[in-house]
Protein backbone atom coordinates (compact mmCIF):
# COMPACT_ATOMS: atom_id res chain seq x y z
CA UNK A 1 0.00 0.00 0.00
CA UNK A 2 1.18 3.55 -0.90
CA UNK A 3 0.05 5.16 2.86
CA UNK A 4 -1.75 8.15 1.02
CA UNK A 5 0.53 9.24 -1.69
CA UNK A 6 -0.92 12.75 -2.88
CA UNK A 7 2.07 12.78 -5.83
CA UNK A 8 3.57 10.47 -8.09
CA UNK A 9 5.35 10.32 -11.48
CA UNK A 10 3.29 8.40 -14.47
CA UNK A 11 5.89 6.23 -14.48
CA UNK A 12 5.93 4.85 -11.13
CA UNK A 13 1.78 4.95 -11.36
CA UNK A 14 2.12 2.45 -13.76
CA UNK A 15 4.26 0.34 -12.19
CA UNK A 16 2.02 0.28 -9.09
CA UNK A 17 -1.57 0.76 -11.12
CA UNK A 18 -3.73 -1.43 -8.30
CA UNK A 19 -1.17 0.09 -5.68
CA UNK A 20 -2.37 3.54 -6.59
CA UNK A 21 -6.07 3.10 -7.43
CA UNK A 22 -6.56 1.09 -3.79
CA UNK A 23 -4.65 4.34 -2.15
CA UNK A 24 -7.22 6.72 -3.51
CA UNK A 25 -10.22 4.60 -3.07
CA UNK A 26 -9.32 4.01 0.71
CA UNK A 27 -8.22 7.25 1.24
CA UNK A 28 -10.78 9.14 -0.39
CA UNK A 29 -8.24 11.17 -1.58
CA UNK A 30 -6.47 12.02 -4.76
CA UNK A 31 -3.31 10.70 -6.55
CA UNK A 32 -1.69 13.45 -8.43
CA UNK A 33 -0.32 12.13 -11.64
CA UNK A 34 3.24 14.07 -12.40
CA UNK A 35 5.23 14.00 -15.58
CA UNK A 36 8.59 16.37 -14.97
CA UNK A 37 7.32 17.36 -12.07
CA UNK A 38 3.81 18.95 -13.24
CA UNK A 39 0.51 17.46 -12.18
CA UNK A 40 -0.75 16.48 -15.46
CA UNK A 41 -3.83 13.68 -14.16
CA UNK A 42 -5.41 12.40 -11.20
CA UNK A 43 -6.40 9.29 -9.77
CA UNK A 44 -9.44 9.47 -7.78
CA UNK A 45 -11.75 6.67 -6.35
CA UNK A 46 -15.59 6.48 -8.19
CA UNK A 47 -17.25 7.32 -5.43
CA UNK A 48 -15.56 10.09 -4.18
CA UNK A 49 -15.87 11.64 -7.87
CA UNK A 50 -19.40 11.21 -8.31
CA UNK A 51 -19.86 12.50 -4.91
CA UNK A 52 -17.69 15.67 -6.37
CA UNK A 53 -19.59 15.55 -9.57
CA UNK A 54 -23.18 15.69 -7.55
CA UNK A 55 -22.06 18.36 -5.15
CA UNK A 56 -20.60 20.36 -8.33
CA UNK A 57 -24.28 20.17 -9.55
CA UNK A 58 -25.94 21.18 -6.25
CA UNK A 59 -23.86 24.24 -6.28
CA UNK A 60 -25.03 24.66 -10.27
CA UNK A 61 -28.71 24.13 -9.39
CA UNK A 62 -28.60 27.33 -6.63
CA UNK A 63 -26.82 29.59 -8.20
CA UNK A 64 -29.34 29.37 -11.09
CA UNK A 65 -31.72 29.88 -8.07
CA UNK A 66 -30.52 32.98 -7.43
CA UNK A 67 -29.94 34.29 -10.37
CA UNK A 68 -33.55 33.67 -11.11
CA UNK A 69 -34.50 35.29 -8.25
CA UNK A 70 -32.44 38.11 -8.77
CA UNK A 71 -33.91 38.89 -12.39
CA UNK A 72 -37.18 38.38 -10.88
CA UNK A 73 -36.60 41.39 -8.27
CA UNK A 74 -35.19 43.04 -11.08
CA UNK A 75 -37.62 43.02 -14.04
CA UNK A 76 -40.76 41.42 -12.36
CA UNK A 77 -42.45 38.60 -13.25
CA UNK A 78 -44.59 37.87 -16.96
CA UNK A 79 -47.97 36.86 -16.38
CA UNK A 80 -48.84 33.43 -17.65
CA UNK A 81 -51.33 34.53 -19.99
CA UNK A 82 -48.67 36.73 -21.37
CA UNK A 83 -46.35 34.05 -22.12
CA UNK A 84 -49.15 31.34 -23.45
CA UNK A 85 -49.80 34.51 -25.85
CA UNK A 86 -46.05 34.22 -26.39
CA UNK A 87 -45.78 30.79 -27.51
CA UNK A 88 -48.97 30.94 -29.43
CA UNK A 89 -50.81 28.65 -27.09
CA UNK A 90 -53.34 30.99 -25.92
């Protein structure tokens, strides 16, 4: 086992491939990926990235919230029969 190995060359990664994906998934933290020195990739554990992936959403989903309500406060609101009228529904 690696005992939580935050860097590591692409070379040595793939000489210790299972070495590296078991530090990440048990350590729920990532493996930085260097080549001359540079983090270039990243090996991180499934779960943790969907977690990351969902939370990255979350934070998506409210701040088109309140940008919403922000353009409401600014311009007002359309009434509905306004809009139907719009779309050629009414």
């Amino acid at each position: 086992m690696l005992c939580i190995m935050t860097d590591m060359s692409v070379s040595a990664a793939r000489s210790h491939l299972t070495d590296v994906i078991d530090d990440a998934r048990m350590h729920h933290a990532p493996v930085f990926l260097t080549r001359r020195g540079r983090r270039v990739a990243a090996v991180i554990g499934a779960e943790d990235l969907e977690r990351l992936t969902q939370a990255a959403e979350d934070l998506a989903d409210i701040e088109a919230v309140h940008a919403a309500r922000a353009e409401v406060a600014e311009h007002g609101t359309i009434p509905w029969d306004e809009v139907k009228a719009d779309l050629g529904l009414a």
